[in-house]
N, C-alpha and C. Protein backbone atom coordinates (compact mmCIF):
# COMPACT_ATOMS: atom_id res chain seq x y z
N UNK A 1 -19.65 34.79 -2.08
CA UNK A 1 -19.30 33.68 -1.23
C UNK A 1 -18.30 32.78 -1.95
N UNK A 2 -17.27 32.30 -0.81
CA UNK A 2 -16.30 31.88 -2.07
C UNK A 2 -16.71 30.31 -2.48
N UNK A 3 -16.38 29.53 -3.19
CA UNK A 3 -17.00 28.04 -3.19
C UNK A 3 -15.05 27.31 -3.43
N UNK A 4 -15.36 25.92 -3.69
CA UNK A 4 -14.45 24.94 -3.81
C UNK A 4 -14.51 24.83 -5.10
N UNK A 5 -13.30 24.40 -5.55
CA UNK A 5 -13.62 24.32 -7.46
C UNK A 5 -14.43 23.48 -7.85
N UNK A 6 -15.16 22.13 -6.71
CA UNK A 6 -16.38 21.43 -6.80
C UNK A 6 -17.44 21.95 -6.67
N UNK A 7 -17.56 22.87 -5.91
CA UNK A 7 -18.74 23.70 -5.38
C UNK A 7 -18.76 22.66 -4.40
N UNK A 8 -18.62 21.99 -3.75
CA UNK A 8 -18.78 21.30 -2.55
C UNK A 8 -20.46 21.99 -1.81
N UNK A 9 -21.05 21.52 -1.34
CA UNK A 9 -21.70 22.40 -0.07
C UNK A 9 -21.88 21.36 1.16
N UNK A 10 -22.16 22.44 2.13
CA UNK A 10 -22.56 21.63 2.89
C UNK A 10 -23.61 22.30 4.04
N UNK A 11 -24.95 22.09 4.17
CA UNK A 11 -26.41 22.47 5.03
C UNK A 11 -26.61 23.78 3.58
N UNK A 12 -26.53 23.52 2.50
CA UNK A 12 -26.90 24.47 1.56
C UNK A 12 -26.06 25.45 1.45
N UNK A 13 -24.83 25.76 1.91
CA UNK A 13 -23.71 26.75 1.77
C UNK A 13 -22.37 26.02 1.30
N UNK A 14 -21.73 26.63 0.71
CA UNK A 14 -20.33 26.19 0.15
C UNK A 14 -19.62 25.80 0.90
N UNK A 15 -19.27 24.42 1.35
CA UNK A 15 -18.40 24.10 2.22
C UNK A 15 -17.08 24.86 2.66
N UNK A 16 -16.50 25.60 1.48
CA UNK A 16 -15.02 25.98 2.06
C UNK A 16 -15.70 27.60 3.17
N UNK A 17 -16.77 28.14 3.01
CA UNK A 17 -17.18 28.94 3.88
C UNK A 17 -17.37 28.54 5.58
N UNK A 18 -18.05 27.34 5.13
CA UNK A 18 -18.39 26.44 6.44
C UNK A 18 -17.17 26.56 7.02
N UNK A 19 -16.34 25.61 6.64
CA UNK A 19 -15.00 25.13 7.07
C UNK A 19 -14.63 26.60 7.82
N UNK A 20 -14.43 27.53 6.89
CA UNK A 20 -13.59 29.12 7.34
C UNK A 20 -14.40 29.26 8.84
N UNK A 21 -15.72 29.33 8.57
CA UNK A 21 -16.16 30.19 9.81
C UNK A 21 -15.69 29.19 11.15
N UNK A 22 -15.56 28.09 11.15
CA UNK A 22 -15.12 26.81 12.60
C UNK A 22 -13.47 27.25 12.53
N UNK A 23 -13.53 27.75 13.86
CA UNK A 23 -11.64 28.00 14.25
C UNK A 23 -10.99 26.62 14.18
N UNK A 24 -11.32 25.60 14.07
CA UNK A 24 -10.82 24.44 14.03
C UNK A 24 -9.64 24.72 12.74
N UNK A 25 -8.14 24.63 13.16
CA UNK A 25 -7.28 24.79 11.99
C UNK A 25 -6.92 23.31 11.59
N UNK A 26 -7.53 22.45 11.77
CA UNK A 26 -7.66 20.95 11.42
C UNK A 26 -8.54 20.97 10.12
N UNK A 27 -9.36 21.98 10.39
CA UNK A 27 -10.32 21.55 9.12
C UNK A 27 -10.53 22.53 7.74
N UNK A 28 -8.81 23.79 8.27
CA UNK A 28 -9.25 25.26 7.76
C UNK A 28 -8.48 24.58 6.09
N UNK A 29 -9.43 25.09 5.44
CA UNK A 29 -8.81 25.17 3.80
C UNK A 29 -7.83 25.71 3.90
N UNK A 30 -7.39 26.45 4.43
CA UNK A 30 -6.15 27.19 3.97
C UNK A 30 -5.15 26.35 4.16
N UNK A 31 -5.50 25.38 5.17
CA UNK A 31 -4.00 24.38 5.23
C UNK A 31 -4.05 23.06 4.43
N UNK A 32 -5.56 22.72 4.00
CA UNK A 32 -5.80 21.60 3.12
C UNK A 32 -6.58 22.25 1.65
N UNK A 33 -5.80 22.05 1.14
CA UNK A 33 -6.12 22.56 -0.22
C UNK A 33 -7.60 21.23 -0.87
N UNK A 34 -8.15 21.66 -1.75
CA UNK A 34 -8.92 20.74 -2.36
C UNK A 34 -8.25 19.36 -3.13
N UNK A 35 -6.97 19.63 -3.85
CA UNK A 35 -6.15 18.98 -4.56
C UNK A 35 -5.20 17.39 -3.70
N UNK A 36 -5.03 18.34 -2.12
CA UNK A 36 -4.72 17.62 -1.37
C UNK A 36 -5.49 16.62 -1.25
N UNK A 37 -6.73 17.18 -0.74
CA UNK A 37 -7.80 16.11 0.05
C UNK A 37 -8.14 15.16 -0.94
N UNK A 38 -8.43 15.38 -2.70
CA UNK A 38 -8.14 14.69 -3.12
C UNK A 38 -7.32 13.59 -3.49
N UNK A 39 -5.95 13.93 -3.75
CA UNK A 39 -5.05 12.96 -3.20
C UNK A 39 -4.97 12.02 -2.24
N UNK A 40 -5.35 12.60 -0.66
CA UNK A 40 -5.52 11.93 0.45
C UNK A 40 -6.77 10.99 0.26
N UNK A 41 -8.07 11.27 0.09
CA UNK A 41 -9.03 10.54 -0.61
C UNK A 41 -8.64 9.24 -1.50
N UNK A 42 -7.95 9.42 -2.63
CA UNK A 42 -7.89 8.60 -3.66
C UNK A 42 -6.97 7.21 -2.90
N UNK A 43 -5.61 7.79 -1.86
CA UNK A 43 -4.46 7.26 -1.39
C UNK A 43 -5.55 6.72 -0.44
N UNK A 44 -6.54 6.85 0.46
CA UNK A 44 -6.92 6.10 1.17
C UNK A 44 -8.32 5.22 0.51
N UNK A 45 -8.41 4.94 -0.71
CA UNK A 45 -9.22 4.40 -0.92
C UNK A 45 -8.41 3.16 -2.12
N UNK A 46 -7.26 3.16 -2.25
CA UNK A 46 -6.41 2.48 -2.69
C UNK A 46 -5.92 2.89 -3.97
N UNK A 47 -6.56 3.79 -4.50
CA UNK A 47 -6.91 4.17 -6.33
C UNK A 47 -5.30 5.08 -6.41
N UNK A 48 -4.42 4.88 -7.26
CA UNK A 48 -3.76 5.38 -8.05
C UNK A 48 -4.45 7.15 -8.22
N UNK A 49 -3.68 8.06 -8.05
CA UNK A 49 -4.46 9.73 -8.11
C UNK A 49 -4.22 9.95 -9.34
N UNK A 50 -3.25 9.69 -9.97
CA UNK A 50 -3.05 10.26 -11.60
C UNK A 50 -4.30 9.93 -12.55
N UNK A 51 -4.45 8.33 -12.54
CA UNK A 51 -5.06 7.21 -13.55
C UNK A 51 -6.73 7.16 -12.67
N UNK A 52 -6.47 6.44 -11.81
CA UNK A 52 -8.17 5.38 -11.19
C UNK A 52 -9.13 6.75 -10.87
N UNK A 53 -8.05 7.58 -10.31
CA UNK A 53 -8.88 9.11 -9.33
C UNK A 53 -9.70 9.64 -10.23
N UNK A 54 -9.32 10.01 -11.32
CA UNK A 54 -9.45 11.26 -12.41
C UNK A 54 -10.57 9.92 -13.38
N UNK A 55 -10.53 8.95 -12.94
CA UNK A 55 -11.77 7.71 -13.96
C UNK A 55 -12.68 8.23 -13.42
N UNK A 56 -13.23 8.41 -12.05
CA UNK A 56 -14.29 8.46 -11.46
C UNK A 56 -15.00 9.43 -12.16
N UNK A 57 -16.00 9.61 -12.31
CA UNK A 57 -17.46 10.57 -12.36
C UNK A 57 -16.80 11.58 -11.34
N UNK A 58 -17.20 13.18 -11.91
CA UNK A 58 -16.50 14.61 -10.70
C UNK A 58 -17.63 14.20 -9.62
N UNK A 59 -18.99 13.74 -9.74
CA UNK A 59 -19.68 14.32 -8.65
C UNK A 59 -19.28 12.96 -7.67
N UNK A 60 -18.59 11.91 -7.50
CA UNK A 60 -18.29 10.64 -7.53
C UNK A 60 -17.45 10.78 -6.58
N UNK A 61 -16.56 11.97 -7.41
CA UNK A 61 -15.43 12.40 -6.46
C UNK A 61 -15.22 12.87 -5.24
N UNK A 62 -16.43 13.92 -5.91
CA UNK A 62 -16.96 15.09 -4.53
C UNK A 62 -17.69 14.36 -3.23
N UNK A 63 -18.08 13.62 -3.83
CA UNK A 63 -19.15 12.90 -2.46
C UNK A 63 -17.47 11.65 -1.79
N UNK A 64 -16.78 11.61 -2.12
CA UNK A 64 -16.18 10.74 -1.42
C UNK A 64 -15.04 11.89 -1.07
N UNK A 65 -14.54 13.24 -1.42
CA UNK A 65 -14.00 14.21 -0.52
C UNK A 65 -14.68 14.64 0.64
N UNK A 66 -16.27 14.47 0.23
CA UNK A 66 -17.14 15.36 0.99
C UNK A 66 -16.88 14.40 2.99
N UNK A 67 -17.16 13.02 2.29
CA UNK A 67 -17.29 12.26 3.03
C UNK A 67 -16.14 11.89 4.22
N UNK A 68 -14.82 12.00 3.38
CA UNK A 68 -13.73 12.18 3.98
C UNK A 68 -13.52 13.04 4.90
N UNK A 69 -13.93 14.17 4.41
CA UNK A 69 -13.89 15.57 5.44
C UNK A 69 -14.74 15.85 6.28
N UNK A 70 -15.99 15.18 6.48
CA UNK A 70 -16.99 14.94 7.26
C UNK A 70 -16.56 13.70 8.85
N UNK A 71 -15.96 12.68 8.44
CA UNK A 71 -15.47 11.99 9.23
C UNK A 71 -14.50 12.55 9.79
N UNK A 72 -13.74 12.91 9.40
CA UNK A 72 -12.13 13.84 9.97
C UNK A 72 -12.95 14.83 11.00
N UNK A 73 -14.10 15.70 10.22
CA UNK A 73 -14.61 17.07 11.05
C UNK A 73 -15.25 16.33 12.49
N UNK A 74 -16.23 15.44 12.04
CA UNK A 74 -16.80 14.40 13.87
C UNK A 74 -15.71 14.04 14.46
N UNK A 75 -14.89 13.52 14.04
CA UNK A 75 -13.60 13.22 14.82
C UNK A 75 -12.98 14.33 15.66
N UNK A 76 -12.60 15.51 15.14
CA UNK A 76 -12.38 16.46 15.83
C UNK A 76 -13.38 17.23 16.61
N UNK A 77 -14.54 17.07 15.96
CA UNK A 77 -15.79 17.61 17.42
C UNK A 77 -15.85 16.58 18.48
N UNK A 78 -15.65 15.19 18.02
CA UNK A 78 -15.74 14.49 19.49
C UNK A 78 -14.33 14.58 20.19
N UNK A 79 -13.18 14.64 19.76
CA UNK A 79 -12.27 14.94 20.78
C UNK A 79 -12.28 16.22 21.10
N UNK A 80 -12.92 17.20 20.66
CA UNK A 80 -12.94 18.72 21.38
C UNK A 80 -14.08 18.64 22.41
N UNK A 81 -15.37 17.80 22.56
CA UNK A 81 -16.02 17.23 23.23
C UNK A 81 -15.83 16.40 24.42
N UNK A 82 -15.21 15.72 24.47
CA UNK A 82 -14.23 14.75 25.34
C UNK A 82 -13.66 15.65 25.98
N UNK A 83 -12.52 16.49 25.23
CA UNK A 83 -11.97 17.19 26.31
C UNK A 83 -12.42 18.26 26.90
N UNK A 84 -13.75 18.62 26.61
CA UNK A 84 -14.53 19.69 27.45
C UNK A 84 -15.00 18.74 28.70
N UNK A 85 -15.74 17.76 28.19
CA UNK A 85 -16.05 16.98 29.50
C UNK A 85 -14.71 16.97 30.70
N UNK A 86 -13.77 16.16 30.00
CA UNK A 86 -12.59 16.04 30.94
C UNK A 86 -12.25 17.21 32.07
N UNK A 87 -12.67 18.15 31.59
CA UNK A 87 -12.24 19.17 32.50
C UNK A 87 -13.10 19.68 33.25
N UNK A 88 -14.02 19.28 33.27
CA UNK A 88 -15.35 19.39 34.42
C UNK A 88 -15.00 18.69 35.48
């Protein structure tokens, strides 16, 4: 099973598996690398990615990628939700 260079998981399985098996290409690793989301993470939490990012504690890190990508993923189930309704 493949994992994230965090080992991320998520419901007890390696998140980047999770992610693969949902056709959602919003949420597919292959287009967001781990390195990215980091970046994106650090840039939306105000922290400098070179210096403040790389201060944090790894598991510190992980839970605030984890978290990032968790909000992004509800976001896209409720507008794929929405627009199932809509079309009823």
């Amino acid at each position: 099973m493949p994992c994230t260079p965090f080992d991320l998981m998520w419901d007890n399985q390696p998140l980047e598996s999770v992610m693969l098996d949902k056709a959602d290409p919003i949420m597919d690793v292959a287009f967001f690398n781990v390195r990215l989301l980091e970046a994106e993470t650090s840039r939306e939490h105000g922290m400098s990615f070179d210096e403040a990012w790389y201060a944090l504690p790894l598991l510190t890190r992980e839970m605030m990628v984890a978290a990032r990508i968790g909000r992004q993923w509800l976001s896209s189930l409720q507008a794929e939700d929405a627009a199932k309704r809509s079309r009823r």
